[in-house]
PDB file of N, CA and C in Angstrom:
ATOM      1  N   UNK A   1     -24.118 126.567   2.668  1.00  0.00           N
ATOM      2  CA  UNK A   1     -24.490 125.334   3.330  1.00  0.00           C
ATOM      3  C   UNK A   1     -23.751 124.181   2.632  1.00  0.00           C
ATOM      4  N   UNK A   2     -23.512 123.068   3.529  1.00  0.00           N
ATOM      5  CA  UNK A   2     -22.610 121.872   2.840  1.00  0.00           C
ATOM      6  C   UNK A   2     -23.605 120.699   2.846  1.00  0.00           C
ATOM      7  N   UNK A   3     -24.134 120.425   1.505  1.00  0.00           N
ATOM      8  CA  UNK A   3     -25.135 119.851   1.082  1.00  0.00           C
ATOM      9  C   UNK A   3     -24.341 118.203   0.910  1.00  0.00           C
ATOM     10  N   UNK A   4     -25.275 117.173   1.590  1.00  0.00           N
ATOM     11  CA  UNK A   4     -24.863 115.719   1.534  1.00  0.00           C
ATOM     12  C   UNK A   4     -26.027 114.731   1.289  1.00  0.00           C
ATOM     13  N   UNK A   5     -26.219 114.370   0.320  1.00  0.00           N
ATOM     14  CA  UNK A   5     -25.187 114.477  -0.701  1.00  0.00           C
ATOM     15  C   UNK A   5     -25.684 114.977  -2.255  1.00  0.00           C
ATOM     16  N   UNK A   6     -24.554 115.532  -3.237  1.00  0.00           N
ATOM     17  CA  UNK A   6     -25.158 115.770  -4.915  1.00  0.00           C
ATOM     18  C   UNK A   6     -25.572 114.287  -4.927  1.00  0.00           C
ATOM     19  N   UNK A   7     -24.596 113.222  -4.441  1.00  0.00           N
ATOM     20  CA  UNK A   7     -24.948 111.918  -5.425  1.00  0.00           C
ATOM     21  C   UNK A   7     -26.025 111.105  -5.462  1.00  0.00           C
ATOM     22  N   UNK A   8     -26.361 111.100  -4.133  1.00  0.00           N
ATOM     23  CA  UNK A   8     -28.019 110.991  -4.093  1.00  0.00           C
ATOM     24  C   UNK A   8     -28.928 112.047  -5.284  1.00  0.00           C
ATOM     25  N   UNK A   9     -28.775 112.944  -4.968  1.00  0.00           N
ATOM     26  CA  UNK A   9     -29.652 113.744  -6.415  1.00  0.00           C
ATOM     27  C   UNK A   9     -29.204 113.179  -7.768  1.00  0.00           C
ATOM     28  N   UNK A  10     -27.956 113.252  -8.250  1.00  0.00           N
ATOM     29  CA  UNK A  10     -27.783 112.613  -9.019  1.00  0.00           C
ATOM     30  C   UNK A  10     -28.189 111.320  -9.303  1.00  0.00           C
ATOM     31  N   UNK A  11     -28.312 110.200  -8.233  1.00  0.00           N
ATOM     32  CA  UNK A  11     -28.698 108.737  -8.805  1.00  0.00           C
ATOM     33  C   UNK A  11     -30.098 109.128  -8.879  1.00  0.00           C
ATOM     34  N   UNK A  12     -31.088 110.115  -8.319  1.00  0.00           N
ATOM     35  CA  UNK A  12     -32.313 110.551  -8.578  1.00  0.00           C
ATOM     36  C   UNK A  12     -32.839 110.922  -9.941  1.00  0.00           C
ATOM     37  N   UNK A  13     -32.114 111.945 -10.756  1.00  0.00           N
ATOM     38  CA  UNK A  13     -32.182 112.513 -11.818  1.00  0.00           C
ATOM     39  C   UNK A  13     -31.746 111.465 -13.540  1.00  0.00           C
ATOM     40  N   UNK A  14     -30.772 110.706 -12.641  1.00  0.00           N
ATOM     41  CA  UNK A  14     -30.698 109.604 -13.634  1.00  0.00           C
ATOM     42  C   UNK A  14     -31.933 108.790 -13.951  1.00  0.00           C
ATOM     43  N   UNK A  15     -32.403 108.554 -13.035  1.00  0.00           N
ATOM     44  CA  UNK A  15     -34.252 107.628 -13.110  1.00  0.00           C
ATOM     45  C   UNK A  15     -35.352 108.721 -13.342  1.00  0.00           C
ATOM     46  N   UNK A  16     -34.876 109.871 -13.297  1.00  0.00           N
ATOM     47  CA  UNK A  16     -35.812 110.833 -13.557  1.00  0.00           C
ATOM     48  C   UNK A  16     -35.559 112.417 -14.001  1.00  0.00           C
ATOM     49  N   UNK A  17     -35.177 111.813 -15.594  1.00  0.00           N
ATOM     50  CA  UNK A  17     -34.379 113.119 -16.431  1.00  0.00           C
ATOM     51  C   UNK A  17     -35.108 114.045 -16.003  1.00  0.00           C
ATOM     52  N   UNK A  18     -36.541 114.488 -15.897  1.00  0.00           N
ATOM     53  CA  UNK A  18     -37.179 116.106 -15.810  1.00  0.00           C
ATOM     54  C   UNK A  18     -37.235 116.428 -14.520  1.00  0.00           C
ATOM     55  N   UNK A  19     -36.257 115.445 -13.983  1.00  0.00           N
ATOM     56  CA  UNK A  19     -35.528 116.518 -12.375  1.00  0.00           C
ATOM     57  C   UNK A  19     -34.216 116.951 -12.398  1.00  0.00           C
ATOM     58  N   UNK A  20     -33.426 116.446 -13.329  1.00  0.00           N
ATOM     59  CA  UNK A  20     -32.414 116.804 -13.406  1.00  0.00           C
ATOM     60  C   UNK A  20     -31.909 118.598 -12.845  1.00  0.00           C
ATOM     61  N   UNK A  21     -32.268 119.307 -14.096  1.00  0.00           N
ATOM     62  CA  UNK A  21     -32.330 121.100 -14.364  1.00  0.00           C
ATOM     63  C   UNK A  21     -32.328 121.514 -12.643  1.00  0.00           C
ATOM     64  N   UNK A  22     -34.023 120.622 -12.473  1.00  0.00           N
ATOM     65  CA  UNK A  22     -34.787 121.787 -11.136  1.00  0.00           C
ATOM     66  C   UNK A  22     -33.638 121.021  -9.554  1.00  0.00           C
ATOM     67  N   UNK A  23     -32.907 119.946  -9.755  1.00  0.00           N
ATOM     68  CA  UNK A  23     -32.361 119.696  -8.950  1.00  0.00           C
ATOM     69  C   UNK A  23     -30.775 120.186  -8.885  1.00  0.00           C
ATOM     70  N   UNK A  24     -30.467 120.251  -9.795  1.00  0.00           N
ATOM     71  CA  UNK A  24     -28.818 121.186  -9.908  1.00  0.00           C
ATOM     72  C   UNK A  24     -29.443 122.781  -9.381  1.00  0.00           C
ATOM     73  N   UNK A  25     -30.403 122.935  -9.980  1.00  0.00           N
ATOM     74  CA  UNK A  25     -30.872 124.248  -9.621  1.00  0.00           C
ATOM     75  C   UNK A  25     -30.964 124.716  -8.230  1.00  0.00           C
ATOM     76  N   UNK A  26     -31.618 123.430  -7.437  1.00  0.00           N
ATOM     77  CA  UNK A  26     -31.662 123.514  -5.968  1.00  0.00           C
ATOM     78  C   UNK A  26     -30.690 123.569  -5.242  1.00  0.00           C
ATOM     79  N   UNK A  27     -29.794 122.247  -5.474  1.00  0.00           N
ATOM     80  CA  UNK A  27     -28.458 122.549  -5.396  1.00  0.00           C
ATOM     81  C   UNK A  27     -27.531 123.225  -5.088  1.00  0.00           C
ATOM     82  N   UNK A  28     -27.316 123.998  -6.198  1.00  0.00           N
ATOM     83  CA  UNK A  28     -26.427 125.463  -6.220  1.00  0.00           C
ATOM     84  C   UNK A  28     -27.184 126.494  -5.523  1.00  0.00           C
ATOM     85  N   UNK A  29     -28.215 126.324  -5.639  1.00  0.00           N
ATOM     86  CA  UNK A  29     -29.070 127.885  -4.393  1.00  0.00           C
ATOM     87  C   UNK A  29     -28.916 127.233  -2.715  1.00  0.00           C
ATOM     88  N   UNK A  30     -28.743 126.017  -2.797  1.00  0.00           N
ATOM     89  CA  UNK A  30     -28.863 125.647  -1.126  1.00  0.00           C
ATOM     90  C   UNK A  30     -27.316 126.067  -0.600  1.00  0.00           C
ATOM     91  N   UNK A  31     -26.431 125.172  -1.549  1.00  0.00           N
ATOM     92  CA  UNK A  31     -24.684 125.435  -1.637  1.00  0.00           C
ATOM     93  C   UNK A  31     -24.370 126.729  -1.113  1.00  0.00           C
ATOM     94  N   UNK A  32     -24.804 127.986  -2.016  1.00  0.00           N
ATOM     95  CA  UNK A  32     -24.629 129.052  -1.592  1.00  0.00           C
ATOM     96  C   UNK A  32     -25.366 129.916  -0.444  1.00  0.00           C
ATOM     97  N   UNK A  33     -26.638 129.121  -0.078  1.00  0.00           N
ATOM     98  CA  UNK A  33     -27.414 130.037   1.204  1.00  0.00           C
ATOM     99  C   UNK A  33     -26.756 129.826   2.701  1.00  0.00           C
ATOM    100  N   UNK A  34     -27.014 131.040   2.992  1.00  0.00           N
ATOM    101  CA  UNK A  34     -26.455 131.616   4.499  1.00  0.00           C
ATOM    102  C   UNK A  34     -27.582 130.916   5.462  1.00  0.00           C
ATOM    103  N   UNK A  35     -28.490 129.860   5.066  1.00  0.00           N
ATOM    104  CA  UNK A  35     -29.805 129.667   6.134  1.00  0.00           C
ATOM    105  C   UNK A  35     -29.234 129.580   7.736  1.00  0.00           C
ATOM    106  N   UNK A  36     -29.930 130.551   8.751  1.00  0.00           N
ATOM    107  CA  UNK A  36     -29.026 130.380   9.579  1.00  0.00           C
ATOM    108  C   UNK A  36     -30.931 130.410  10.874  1.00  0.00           C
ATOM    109  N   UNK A  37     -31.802 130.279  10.036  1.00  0.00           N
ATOM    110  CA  UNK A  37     -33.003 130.290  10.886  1.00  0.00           C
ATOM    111  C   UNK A  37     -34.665 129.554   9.636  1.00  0.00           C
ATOM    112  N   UNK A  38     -35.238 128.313  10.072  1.00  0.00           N
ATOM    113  CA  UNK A  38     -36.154 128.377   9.051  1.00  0.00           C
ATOM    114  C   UNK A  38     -37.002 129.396   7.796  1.00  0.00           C
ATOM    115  N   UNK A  39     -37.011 130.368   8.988  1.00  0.00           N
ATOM    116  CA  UNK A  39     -37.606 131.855   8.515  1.00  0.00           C
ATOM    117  C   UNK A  39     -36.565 132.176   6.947  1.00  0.00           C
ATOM    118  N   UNK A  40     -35.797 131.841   6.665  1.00  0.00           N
ATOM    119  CA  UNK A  40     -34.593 132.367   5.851  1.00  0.00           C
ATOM    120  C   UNK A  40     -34.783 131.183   4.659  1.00  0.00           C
ATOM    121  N   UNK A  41     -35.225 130.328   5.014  1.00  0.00           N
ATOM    122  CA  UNK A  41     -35.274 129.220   3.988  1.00  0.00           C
ATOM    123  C   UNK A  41     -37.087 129.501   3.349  1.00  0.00           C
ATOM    124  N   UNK A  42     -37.946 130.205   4.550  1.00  0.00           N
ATOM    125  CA  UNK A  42     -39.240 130.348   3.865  1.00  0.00           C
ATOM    126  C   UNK A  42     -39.118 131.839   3.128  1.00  0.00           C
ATOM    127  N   UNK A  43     -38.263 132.624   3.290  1.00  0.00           N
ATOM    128  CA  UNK A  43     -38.093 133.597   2.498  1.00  0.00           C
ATOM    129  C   UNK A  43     -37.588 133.686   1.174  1.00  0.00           C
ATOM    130  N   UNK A  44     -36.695 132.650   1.012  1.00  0.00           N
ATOM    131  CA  UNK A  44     -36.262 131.863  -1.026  1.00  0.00           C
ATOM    132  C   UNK A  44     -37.455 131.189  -1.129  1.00  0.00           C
ATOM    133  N   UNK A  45     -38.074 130.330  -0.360  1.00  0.00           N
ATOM    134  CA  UNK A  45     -38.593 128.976  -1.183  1.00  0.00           C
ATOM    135  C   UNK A  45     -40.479 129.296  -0.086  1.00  0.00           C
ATOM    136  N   UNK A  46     -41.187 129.704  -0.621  1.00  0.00           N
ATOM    137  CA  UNK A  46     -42.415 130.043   0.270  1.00  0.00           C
ATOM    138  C   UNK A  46     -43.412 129.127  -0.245  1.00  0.00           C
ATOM    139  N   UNK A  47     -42.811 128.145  -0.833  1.00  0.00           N
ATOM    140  CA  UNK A  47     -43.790 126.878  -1.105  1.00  0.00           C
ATOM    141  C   UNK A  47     -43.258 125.914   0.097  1.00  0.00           C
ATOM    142  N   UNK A  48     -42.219 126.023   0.176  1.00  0.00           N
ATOM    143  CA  UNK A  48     -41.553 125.243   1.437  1.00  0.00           C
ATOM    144  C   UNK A  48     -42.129 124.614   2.595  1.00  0.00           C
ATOM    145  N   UNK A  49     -41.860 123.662   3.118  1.00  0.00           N
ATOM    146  CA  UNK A  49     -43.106 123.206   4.492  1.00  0.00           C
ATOM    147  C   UNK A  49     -41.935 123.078   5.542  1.00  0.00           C
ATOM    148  N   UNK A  50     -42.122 123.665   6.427  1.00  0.00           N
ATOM    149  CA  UNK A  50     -40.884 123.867   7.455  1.00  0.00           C
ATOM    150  C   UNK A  50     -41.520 122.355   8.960  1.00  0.00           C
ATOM    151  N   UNK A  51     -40.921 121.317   9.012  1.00  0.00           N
ATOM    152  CA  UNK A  51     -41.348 120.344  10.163  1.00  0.00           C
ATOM    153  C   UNK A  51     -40.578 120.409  10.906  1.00  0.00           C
ATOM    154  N   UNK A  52     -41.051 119.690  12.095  1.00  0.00           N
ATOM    155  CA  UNK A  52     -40.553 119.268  13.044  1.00  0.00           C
ATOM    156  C   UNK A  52     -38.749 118.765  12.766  1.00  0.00           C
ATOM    157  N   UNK A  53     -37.999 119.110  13.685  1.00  0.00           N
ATOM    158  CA  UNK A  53     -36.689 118.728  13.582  1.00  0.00           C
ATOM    159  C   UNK A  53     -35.607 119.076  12.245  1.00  0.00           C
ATOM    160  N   UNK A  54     -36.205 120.067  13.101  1.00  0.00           N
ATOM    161  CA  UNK A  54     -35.259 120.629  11.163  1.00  0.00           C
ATOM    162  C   UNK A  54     -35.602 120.014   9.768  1.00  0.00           C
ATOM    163  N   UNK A  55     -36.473 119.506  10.104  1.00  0.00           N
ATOM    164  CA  UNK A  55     -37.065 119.157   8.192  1.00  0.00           C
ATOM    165  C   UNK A  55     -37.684 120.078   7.516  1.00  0.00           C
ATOM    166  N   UNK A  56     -37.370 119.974   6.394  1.00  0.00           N
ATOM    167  CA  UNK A  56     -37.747 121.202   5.550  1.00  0.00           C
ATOM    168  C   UNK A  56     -38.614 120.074   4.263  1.00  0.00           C
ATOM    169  N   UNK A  57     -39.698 120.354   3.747  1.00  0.00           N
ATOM    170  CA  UNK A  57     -40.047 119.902   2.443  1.00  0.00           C
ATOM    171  C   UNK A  57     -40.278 120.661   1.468  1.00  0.00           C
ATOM    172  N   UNK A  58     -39.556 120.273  -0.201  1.00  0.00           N
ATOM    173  CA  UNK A  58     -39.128 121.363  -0.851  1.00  0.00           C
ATOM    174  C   UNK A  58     -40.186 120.543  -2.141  1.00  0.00           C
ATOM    175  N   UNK A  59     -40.548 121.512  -3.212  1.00  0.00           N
ATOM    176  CA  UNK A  59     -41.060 121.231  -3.767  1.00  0.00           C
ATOM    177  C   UNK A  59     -40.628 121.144  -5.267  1.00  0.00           C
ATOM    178  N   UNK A  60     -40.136 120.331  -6.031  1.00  0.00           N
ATOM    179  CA  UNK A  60     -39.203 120.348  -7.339  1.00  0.00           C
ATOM    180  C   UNK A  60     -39.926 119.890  -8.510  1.00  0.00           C
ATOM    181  N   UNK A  61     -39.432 120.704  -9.699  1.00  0.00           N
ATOM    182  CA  UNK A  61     -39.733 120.238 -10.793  1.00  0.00           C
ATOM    183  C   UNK A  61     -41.393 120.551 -10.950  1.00  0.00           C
ATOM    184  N   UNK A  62     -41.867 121.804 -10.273  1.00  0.00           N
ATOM    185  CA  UNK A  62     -43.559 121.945 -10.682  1.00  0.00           C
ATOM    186  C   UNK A  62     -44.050 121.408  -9.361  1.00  0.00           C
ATOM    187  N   UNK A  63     -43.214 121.325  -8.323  1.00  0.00           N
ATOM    188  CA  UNK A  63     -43.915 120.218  -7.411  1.00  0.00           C
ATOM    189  C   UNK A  63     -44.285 118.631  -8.006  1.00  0.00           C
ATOM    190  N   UNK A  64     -43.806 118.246  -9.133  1.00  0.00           N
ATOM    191  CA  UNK A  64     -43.816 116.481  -9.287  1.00  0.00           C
ATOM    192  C   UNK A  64     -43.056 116.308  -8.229  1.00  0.00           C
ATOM    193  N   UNK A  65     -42.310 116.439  -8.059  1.00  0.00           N
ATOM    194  CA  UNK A  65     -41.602 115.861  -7.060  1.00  0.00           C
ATOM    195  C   UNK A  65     -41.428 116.349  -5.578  1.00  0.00           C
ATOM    196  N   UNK A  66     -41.143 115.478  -4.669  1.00  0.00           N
ATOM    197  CA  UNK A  66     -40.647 116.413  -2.963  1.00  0.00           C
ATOM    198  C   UNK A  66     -39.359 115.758  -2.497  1.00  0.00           C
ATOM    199  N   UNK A  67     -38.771 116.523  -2.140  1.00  0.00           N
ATOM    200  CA  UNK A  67     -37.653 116.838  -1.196  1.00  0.00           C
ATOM    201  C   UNK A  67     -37.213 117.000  -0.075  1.00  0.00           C
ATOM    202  N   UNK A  68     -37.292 116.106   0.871  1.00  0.00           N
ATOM    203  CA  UNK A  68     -36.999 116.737   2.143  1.00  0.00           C
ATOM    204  C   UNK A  68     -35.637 116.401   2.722  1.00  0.00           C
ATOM    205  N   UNK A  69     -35.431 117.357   3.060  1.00  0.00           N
ATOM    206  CA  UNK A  69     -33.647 117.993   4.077  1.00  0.00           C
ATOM    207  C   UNK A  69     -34.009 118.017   5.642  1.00  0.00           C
ATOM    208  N   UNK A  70     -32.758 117.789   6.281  1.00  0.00           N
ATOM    209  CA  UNK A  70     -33.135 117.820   7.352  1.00  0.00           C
ATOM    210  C   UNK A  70     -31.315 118.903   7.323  1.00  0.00           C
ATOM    211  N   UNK A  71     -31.634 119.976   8.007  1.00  0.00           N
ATOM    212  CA  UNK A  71     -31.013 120.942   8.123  1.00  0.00           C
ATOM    213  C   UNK A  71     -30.066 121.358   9.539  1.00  0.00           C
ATOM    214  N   UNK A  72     -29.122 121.376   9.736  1.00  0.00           N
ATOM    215  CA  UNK A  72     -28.633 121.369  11.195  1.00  0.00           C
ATOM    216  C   UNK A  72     -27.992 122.888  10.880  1.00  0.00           C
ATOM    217  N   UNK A  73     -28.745 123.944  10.864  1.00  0.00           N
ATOM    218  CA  UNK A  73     -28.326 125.292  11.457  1.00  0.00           C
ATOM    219  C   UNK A  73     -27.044 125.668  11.751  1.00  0.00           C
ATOM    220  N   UNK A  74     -26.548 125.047  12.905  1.00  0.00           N
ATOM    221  CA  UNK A  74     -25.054 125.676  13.663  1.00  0.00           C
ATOM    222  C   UNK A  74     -23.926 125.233  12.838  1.00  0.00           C
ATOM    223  N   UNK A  75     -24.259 124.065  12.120  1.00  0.00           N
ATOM    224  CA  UNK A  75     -23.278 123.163  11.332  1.00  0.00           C
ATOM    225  C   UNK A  75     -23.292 123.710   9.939  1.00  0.00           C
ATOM    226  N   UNK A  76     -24.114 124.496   9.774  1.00  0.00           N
ATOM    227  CA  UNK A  76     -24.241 125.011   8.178  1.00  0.00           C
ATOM    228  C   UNK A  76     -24.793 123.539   7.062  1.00  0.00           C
ATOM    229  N   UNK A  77     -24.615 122.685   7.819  1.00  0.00           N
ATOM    230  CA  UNK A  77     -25.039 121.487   6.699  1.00  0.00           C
ATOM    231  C   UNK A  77     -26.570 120.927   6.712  1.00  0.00           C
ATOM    232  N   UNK A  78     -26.690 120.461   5.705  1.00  0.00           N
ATOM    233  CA  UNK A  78     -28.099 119.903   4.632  1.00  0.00           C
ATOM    234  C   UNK A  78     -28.126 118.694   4.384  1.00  0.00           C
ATOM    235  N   UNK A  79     -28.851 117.947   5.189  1.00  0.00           N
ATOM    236  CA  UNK A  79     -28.745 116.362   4.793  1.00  0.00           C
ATOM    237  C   UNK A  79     -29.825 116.054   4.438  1.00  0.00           C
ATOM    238  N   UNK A  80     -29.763 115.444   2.900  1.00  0.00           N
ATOM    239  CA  UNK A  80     -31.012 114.780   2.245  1.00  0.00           C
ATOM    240  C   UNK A  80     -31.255 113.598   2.939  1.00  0.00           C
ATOM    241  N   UNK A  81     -32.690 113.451   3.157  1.00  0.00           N
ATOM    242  CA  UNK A  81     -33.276 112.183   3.861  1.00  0.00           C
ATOM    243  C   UNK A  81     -33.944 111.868   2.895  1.00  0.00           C
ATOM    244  N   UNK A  82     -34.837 112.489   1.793  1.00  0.00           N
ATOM    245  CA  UNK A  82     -35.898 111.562   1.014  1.00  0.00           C
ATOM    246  C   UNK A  82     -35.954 112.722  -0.269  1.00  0.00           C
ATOM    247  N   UNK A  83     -36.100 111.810  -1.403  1.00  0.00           N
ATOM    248  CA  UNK A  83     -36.840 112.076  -2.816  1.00  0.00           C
ATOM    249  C   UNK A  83     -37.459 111.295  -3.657  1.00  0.00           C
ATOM    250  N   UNK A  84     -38.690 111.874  -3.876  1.00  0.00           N
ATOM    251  CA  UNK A  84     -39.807 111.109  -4.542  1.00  0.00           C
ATOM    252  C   UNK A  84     -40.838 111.653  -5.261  1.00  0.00           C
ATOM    253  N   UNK A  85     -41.785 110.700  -5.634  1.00  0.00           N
ATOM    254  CA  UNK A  85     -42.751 111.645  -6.318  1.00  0.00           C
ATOM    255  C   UNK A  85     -43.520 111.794  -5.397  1.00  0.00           C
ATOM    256  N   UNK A  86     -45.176 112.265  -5.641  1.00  0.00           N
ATOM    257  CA  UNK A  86     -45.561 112.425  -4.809  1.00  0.00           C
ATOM    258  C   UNK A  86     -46.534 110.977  -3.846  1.00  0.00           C
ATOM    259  N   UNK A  87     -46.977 110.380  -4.804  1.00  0.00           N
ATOM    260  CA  UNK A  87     -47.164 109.233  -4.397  1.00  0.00           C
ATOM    261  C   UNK A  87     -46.068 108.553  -2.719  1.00  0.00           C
ATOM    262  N   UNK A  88     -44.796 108.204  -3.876  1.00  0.00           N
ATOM    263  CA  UNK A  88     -44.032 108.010  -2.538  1.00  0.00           C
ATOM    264  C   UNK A  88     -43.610 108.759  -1.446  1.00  0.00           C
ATOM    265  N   UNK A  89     -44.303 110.299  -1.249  1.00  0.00           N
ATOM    266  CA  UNK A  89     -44.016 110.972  -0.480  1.00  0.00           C
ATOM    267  C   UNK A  89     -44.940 110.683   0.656  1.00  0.00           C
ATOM    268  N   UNK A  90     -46.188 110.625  -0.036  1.00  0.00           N
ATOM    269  CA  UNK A  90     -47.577 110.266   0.729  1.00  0.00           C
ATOM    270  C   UNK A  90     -47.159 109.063   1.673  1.00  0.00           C
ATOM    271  N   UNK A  91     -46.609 108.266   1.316  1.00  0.00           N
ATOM    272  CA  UNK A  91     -46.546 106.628   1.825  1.00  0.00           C
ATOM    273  C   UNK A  91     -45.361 106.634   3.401  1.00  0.00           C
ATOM    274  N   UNK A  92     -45.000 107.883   3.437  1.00  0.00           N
ATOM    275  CA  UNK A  92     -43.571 108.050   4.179  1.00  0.00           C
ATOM    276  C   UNK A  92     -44.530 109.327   5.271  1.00  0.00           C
ATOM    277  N   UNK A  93     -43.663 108.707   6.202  1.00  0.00           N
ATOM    278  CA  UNK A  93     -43.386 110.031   7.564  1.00  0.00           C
ATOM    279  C   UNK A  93     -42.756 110.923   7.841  1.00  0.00           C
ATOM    280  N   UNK A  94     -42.803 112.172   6.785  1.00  0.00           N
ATOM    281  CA  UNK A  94     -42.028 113.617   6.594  1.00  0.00           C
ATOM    282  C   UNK A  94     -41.223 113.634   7.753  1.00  0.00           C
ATOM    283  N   UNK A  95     -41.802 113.384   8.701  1.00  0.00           N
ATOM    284  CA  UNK A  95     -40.971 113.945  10.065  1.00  0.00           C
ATOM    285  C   UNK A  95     -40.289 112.654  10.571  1.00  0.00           C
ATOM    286  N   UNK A  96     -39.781 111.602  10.112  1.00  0.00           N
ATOM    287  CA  UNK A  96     -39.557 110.492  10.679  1.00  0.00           C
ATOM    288  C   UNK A  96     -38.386 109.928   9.297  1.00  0.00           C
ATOM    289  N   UNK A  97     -38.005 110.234   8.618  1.00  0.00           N
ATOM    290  CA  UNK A  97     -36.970 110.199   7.225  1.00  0.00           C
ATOM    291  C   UNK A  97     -35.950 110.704   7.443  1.00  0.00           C
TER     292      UNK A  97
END
């Protein structure tokens, strides 16, 4: 999958060193997955919350933190829409980011 973007994670991990690890980590496992159906993304990650419109919410770092991608299948690509803690996750519209 062609993940957009690291640099967003990166300006993330800079404000929040103990995401750093679990976000390179994510990273490189998304980079290399074949996801070619939600079902395939709840089979690595079964904490995962699969929404509406290809959003996926991922859970990082212990779950401190969430993640959500919005995933376009045919395109092979992964576009980050939101990262936060959980607080600011609460405050936002998973399906609307």
């Amino acid at each position: 999958m062609h993940v957009i973007s690291k640099k967003f994670l990166r300006e993330f991990w800079v404000q929040h060193p103990d995401a750093e690890q679990p976000l390179k980590a994510w990273h490189a496992e998304a980079t290399h997955a074949e996801w070619e159906t939600p079902a395939d993304i709840k089979g690595k990650y079964q904490s995962a919350s699969i929404l509406k419109k290809g959003r996926v919410v991922f859970n990082i770092a212990g779950n401190k933190y969430r993640l959500i991608v919005r995933v376009h299948y045919g395109s092979k690509t992964v576009f980050i829409r939101f990262l936060g803690t959980h607080k600011e996750y609460d405050a936002i519209n998973a399906e609307e980011v």
